[in-house]
Each structure stands twice: as structure tokens, then as C-alpha cells.
C-alpha atoms as a PDB file:
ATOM      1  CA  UNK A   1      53.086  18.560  38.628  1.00  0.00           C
ATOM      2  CA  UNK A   2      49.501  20.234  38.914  1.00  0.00           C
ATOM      3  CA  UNK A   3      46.917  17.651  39.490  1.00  0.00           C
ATOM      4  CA  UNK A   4      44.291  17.405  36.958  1.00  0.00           C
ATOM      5  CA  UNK A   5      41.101  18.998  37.926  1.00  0.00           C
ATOM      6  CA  UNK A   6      38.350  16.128  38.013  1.00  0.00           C
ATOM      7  CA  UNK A   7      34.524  17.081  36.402  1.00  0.00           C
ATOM      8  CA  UNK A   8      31.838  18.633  38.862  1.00  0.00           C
ATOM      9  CA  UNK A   9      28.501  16.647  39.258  1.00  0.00           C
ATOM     10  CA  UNK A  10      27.363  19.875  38.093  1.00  0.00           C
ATOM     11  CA  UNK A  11      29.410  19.963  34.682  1.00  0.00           C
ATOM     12  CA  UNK A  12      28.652  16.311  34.245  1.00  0.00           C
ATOM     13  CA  UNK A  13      24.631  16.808  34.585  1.00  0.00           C
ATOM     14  CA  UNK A  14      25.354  19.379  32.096  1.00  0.00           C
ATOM     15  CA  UNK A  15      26.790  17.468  29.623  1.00  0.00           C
ATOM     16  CA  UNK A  16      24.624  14.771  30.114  1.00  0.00           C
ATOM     17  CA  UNK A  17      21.520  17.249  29.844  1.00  0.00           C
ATOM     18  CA  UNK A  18      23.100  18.492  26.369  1.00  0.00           C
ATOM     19  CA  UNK A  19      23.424  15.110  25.050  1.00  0.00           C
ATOM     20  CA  UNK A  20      19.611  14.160  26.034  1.00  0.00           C
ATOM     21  CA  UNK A  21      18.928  17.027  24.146  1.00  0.00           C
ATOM     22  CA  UNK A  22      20.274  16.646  20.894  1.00  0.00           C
ATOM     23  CA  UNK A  23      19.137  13.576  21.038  1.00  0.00           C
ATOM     24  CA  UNK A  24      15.598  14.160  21.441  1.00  0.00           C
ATOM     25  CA  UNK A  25      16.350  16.368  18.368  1.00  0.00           C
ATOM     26  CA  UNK A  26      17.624  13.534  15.991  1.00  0.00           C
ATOM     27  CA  UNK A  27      15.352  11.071  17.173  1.00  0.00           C
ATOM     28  CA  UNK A  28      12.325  12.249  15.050  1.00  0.00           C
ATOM     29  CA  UNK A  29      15.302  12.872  12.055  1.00  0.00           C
ATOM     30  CA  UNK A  30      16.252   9.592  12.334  1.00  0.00           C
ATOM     31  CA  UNK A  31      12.514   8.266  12.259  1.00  0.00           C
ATOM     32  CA  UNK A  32      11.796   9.752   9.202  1.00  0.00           C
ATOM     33  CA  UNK A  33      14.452   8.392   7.742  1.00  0.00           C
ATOM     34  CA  UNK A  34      14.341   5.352   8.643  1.00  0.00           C
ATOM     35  CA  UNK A  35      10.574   5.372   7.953  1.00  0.00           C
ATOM     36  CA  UNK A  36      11.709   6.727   4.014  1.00  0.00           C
ATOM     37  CA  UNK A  37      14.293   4.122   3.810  1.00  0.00           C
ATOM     38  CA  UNK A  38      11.290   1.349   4.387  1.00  0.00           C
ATOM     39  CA  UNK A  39       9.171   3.177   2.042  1.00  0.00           C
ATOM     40  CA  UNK A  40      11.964   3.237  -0.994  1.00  0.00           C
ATOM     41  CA  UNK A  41      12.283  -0.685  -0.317  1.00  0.00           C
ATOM     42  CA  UNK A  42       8.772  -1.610  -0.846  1.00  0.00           C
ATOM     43  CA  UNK A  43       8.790   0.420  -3.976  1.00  0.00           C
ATOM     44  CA  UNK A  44      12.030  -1.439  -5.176  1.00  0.00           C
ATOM     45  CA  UNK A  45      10.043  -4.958  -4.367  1.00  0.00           C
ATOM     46  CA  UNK A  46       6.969  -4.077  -6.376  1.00  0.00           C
ATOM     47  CA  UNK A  47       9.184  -3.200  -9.413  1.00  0.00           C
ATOM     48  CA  UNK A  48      10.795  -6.664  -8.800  1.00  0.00           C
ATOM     49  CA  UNK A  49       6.931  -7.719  -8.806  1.00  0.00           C
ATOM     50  CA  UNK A  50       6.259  -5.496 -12.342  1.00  0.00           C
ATOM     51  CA  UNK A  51       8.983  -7.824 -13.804  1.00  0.00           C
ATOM     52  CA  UNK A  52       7.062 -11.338 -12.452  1.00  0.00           C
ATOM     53  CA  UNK A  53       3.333  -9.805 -13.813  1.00  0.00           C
ATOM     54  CA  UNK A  54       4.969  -8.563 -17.338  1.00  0.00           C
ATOM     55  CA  UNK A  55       7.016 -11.780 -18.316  1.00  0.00           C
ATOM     56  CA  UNK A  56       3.671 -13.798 -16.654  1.00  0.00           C
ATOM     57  CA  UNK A  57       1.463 -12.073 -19.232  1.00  0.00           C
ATOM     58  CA  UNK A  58       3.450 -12.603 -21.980  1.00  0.00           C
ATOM     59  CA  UNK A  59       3.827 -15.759 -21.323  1.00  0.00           C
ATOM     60  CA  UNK A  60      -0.142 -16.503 -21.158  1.00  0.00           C
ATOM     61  CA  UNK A  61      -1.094 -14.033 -24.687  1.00  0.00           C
ATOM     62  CA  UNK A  62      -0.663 -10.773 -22.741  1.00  0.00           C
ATOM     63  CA  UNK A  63      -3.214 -11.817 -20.457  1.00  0.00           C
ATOM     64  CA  UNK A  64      -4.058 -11.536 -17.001  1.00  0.00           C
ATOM     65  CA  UNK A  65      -5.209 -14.763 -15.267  1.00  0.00           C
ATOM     66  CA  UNK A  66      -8.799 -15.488 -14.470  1.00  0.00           C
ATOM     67  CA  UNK A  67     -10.246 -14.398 -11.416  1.00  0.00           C
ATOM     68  CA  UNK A  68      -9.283 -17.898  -9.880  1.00  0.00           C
ATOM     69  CA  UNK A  69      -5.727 -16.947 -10.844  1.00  0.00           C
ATOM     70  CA  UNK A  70      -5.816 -13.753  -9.451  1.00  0.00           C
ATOM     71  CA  UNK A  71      -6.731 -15.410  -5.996  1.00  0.00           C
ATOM     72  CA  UNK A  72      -3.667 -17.517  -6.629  1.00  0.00           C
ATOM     73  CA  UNK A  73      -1.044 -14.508  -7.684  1.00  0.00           C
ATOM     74  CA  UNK A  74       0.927 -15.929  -4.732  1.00  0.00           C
ATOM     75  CA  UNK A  75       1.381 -19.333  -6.365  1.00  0.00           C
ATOM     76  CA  UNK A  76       1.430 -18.119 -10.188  1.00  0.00           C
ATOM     77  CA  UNK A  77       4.305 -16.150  -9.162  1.00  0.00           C
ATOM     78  CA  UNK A  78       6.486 -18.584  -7.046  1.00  0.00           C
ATOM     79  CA  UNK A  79       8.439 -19.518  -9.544  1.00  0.00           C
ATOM     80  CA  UNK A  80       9.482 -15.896 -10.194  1.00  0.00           C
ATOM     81  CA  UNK A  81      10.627 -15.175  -7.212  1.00  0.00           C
ATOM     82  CA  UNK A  82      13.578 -16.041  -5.011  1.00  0.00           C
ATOM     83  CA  UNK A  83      11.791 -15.551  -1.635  1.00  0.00           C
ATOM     84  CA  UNK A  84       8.295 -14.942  -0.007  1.00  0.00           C
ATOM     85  CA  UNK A  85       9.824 -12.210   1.824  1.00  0.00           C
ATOM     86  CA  UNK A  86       9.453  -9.945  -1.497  1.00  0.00           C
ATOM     87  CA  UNK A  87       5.667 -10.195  -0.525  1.00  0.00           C
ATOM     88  CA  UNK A  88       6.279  -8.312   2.649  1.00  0.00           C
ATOM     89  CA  UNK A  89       6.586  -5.051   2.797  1.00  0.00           C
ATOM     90  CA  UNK A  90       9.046  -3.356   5.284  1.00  0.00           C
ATOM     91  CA  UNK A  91       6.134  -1.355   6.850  1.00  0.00           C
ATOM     92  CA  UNK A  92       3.595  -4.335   6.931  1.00  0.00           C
ATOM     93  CA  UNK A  93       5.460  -6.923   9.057  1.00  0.00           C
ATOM     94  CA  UNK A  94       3.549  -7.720  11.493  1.00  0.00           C
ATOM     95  CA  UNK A  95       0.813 -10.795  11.190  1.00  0.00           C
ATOM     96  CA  UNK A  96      -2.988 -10.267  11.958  1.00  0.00           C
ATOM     97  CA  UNK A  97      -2.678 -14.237  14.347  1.00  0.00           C
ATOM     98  CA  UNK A  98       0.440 -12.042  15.862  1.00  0.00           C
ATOM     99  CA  UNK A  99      -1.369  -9.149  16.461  1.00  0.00           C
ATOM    100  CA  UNK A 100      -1.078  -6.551  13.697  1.00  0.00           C
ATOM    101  CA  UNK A 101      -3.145  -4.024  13.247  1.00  0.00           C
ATOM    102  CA  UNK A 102      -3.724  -1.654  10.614  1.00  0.00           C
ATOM    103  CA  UNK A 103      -2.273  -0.042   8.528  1.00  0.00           C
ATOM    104  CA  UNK A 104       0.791  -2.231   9.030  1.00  0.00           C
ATOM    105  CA  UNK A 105      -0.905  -5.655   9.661  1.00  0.00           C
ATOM    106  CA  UNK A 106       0.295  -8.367   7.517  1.00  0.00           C
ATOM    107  CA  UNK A 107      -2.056 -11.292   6.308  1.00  0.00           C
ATOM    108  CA  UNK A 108      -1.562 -15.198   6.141  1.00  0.00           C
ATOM    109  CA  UNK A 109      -1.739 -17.827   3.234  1.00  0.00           C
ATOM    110  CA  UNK A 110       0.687 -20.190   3.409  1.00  0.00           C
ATOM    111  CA  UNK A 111       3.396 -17.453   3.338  1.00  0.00           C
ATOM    112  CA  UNK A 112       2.636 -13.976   5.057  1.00  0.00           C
ATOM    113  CA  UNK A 113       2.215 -10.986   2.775  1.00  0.00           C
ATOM    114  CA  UNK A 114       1.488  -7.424   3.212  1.00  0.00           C
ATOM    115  CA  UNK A 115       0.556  -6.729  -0.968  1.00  0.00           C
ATOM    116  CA  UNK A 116      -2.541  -7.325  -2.975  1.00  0.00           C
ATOM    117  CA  UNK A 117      -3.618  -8.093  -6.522  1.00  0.00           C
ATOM    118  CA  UNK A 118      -6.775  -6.051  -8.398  1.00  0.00           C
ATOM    119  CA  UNK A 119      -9.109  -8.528  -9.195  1.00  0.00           C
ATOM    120  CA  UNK A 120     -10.797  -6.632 -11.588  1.00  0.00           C
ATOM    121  CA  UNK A 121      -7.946  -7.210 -13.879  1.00  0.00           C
ATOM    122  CA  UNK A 122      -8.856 -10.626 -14.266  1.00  0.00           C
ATOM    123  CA  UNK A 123      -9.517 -12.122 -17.414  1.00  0.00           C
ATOM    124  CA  UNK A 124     -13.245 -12.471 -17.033  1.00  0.00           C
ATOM    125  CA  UNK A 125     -16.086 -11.893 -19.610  1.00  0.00           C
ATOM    126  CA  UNK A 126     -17.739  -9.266 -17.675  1.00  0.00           C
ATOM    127  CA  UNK A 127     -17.095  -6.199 -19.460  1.00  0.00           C
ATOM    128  CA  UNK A 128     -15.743  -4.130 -16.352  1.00  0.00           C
ATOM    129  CA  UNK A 129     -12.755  -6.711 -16.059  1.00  0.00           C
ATOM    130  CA  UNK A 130      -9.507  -5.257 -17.540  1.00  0.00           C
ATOM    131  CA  UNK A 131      -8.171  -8.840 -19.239  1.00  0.00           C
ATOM    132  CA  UNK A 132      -4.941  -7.554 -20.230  1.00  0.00           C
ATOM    133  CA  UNK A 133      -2.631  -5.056 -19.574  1.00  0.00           C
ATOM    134  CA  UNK A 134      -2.674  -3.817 -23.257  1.00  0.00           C
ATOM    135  CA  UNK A 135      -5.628  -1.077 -22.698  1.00  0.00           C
ATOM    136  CA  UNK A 136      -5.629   3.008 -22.955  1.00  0.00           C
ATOM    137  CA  UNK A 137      -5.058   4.534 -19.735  1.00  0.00           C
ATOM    138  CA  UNK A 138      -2.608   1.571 -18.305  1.00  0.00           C
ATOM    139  CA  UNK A 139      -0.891   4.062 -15.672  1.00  0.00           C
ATOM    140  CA  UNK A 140      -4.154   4.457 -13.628  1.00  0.00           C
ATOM    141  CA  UNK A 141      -4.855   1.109 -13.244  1.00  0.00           C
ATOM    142  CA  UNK A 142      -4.291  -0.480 -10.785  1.00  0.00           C
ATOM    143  CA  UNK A 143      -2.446  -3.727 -10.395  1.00  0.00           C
ATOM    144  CA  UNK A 144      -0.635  -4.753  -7.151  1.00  0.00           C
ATOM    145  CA  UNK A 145      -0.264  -2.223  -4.310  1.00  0.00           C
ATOM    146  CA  UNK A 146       0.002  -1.918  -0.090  1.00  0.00           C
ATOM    147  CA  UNK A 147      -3.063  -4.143   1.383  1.00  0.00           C
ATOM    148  CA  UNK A 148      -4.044  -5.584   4.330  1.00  0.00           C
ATOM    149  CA  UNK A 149      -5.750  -8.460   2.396  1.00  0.00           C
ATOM    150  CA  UNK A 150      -4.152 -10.502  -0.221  1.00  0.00           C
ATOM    151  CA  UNK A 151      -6.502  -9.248  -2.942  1.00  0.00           C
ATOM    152  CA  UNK A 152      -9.117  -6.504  -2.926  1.00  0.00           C
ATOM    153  CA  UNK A 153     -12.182  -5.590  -5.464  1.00  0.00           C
ATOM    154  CA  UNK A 154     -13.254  -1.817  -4.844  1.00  0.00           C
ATOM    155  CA  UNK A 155     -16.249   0.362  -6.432  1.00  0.00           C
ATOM    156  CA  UNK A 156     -16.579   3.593  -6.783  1.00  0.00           C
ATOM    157  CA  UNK A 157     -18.871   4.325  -4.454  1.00  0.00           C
ATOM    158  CA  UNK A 158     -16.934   2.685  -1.806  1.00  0.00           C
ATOM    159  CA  UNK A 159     -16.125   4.529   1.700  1.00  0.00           C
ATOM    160  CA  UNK A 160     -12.726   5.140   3.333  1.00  0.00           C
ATOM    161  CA  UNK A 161     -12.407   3.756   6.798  1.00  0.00           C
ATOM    162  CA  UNK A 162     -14.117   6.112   9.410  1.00  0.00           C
ATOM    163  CA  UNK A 163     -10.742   4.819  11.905  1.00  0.00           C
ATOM    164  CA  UNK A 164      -7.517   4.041  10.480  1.00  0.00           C
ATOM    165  CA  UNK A 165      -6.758   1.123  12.518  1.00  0.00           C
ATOM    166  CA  UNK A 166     -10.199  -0.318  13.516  1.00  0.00           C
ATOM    167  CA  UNK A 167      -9.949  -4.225  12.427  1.00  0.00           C
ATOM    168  CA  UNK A 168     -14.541  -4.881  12.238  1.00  0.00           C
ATOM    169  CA  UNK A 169     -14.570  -2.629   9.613  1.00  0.00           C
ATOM    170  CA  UNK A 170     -11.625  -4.031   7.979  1.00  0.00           C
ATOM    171  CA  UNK A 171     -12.807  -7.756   8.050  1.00  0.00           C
ATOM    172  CA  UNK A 172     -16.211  -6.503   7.203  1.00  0.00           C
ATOM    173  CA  UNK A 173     -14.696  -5.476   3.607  1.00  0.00           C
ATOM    174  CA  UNK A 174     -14.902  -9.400   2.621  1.00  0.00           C
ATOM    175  CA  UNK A 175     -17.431 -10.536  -0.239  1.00  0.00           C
ATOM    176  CA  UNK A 176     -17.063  -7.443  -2.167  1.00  0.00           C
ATOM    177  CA  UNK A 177     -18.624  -5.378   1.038  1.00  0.00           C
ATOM    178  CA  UNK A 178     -16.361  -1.832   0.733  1.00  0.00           C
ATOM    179  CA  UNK A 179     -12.586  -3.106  -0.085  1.00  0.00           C
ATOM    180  CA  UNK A 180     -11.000  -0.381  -0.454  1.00  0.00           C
ATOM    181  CA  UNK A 181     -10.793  -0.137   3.192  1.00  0.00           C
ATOM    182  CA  UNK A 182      -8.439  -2.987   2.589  1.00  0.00           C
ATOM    183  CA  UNK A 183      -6.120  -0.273   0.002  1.00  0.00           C
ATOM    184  CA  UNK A 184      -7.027   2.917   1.888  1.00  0.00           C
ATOM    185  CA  UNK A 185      -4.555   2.500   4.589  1.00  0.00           C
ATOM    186  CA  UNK A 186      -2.138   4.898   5.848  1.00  0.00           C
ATOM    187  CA  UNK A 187       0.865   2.636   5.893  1.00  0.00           C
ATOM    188  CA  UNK A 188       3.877   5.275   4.472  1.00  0.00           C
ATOM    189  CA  UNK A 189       2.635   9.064   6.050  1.00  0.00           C
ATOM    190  CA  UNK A 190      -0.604   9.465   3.697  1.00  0.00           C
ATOM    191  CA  UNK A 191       0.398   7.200   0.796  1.00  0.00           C
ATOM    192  CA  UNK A 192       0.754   3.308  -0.770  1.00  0.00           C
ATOM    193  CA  UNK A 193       2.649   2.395  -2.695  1.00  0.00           C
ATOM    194  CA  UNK A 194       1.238   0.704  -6.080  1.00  0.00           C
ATOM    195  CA  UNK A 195       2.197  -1.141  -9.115  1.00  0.00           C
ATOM    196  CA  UNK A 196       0.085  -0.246 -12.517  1.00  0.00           C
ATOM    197  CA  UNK A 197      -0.399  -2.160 -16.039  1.00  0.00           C
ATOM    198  CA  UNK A 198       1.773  -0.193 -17.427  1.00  0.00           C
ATOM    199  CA  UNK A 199       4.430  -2.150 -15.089  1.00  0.00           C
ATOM    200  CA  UNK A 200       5.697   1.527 -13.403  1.00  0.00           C
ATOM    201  CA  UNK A 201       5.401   2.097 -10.054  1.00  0.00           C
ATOM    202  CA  UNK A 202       5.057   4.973  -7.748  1.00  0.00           C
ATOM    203  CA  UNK A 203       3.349   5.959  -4.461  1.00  0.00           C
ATOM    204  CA  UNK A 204      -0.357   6.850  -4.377  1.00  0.00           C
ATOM    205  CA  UNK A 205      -2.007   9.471  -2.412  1.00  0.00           C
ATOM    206  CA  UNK A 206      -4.457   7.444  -0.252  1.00  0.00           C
ATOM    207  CA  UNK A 207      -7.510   9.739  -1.369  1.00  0.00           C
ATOM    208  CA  UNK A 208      -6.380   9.174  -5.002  1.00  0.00           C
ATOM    209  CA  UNK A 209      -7.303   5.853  -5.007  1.00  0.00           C
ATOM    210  CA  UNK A 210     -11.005   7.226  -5.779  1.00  0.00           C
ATOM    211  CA  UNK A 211      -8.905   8.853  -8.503  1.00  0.00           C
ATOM    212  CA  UNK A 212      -7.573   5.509 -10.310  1.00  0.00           C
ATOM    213  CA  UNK A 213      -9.395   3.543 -12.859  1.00  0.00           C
ATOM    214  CA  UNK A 214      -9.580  -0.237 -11.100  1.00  0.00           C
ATOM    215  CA  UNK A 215     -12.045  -1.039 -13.492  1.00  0.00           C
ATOM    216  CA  UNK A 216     -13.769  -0.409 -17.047  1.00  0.00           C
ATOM    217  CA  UNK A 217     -16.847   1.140 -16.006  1.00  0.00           C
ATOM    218  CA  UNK A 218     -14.725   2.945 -12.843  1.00  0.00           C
ATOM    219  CA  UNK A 219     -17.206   5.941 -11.535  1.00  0.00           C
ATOM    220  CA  UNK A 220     -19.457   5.797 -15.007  1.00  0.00           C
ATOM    221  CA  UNK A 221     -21.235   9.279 -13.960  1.00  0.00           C
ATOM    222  CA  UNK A 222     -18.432  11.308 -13.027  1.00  0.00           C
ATOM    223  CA  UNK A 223     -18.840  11.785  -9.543  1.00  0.00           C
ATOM    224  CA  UNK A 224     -16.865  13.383  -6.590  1.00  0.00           C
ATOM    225  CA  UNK A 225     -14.512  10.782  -4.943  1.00  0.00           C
ATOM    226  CA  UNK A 226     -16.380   8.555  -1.929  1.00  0.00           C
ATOM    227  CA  UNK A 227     -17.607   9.763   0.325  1.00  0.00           C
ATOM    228  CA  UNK A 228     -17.900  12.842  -1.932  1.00  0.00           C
ATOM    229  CA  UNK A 229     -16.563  14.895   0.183  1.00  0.00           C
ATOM    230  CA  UNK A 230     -17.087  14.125   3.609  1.00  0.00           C
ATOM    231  CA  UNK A 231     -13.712  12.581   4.457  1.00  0.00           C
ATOM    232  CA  UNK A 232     -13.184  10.988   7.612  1.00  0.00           C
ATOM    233  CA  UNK A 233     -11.351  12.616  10.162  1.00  0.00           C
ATOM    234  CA  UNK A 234      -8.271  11.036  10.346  1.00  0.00           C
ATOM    235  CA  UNK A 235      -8.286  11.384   6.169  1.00  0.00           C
ATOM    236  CA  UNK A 236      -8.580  15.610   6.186  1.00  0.00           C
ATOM    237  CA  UNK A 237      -5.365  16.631   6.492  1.00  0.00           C
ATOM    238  CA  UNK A 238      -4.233  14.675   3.409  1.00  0.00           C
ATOM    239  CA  UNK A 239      -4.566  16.132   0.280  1.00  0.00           C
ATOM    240  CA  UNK A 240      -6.940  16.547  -2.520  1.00  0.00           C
ATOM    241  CA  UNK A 241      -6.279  14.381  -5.678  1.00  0.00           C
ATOM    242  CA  UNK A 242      -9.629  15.035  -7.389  1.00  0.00           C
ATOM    243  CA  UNK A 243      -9.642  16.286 -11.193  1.00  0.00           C
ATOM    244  CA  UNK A 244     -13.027  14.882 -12.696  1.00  0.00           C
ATOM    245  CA  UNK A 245     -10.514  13.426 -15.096  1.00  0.00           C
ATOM    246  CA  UNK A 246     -11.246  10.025 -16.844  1.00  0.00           C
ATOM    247  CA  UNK A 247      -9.815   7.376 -19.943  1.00  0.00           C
END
């Protein structure tokens, strides 16, 4: 009987070499995919969340809450939900008291969340407050979305964040200071994802969110996105949602 022939160091560093290879290859694949896969799950928990806000408004005369309420989405919507883990998006795991950092950082309030409400949706007197979710225009504006905060209040003339991931400037949004640095995060490859009054949801371009109508009187004269067009660095390569459109 001829005796098998046994593998040369040679042929096995071969083999071994090929393998390394193709997997170097798929890794990246594989990233992406698993990165998508995260992506298409947060979008499926903020159409669970589009159910919660429409059967909430009904309920209260197909009204937002007050501004107070608004702070307190987390606690108005309890009973809709199963478990706090629907506030958490896939990509935003990671606590700020554990270290997280944008755009994935997650923040703390009894449960940990990575979404945030519009306050200017509030039912409020002010005439810029939306009130209800019955208005012209109800796909552009904004309702719940990706946020590093649990709530967030931005103007038009609001700046993007001149680093992605620096937290000063992030914490420095508080009060009504610039917050949409707390929305303008680059948390799935250049978008958010974002829940609207008209209860659809879909992904948002992060320079787009110049583009959306978070409140009545939402860029009155008509100007260029902020900072009218001196993007930051890290913001250039995405691209351009700007049509000079408005309600």
C-alpha cells in the first residue's frame, strides 16, 4: 500500500496565507452588513415608537403633550411598550457613565436610551410649537430620531459639530445652546434615522436636518443650511440635501 504523502510546511503556510486572505476580504463585507442589519433594527423600533406617539395623541385630542410632557416621553410611553430596550438603538449602546462617546453614546434617565423627542412639538402657546401632529407638511417634521440626549430643541441657525466625537461641545448644546449637535451625529455611515408626524419613518441625511421643518417659523428668511456652507470637515464628503424648499 503507498503511504499517504503528508502536507509540506510550505503547502500548509500556503493555505493558511489563502485563508488570511479571503478573510481580510469578507471582513469589511461582513461589517457592512452587520452595520446595515443594526441600522434596519432601529428603523423597525421607531415604527414600533410611531405606533406609541399616534394612539398617545389620539388619546389626548390629537395632541402632543406640553413641553413638560415632552421631557417625560420616556414615562408617557411606558405603558406602551414592552421593554426599555426599544429606547436603545443597536448602534447607540454604549452609556456616557460607561464611557460612550459620540455618535454612539447612549444617555441615562432611569432607563438608558439612545433616541430623542422634538420639543418643539409640544403643545405650547408659542406660535413656533407644532401642538399636534395634524399640520401641512407632517413628513418634514420632525418627531423622534437618533440622539445623544433624550430630547433636543434646534434653530436654524444652529452649527454642526466642528468634531464628530468631541463630548464639550456636545454637553455645551444644553439650555437651548446649538442642539442639533445632539441630532447631527454620524451614528449609521452619514445618516439618522427619524420618526415624523406623519408617523413614517425613514433615514435622514445628517446635513438634511437643516432641511426639515422642527418648527413653525423653521429658517423664516430662506437661508442656506448652517453653517451656510462652510461644513465642517468631517461633514464634506456627505451629501448636499439643500433645495430652498419650504411648507
Amino acid at each position: 500500500m503507498r503511504k499517504r504523502k503528508a502536507f509540506t510546511l510550505i503547502e500548509l503556510l500556503v493555505v493558511i496565507s489563502i485563508i488570511a486572505l479571503l478573510m481580510a476580504m469578507l471582513m469589511p463585507a461582513l461589517a457592512r452588513v452587520k452595520k446595515q442589519a443594526k441600522a434596519v433594527a432601529c428603523m423597525s423600533q421607531l415604527k414600533q415608537f410611531s405606533l406609541m406617539f399616534a394612539m398617545c395623541t389620539q388619546e389626548d385630542g390629537y395632541k402632543f403633550w406640553d413641553r413638560d410632557g415632552c421631557n417625560d416621553w420616556v414615562d408617557n410611553l411606558e405603558k406602551y411598550y414592552e421593554s426599555p430596550d426599544v429606547c436603545v438603538c443597536p448602534e447607540g449602546v454604549i452609556p456616557w457613565s460607561d464611557g460612550g462617546h459620540p455618535p454612539f453614546a447612549a444617555w441615562e434617565d432611569g432607563i438608558i436610551g439612545s433616541y430623542g423627542i422634538n420639543l418643539w412639538i409640544a403643545d405650547e402657546s408659542d406660535p413656533a410649537f407644532w401642538r399636534t401632529p395634524d399640520v401641512k407638511g407632517a413628513y418634514r417634521v420632525p418627531v423622534f430620531f437618533d440622539c445623544l440626549w433624550g430630547n433636543a430643541e434646534p434653530t436654524h441657525n444652529d452649527n454642526a459639530p466642528e468634531v464628530p466625537s468631541n463630548l464639550f461641545e456636545i454637553f455645551e448644546s444644553g439650555n437651548g445652546n446649538n442642539e442639533m449637535k445632539r441630532v447631527c451625529i454620524d451614528r449609521h455611515s452619514g445618516y439618522i434615522n427619524m420618526l415624523f408626524a406623519d408617523w413614517t419613518v425613514r433615514k435622514v441625511g445628517l446635513k438634511e436636518n437643516w432641511e426639515l421643518h422642527w418648527q413653525r417659523n423653521w429658517n423664516p428668511n430662506n437661508l442656506p443650511p448652517a453653517p451656510y456652507g462652510a461644513w465642517p470637515i468631517w461633514m464634506r464628503k456627505f451629501p448636499e440635501y439643500y433645495t430652498g424648499s419650504t411648507i
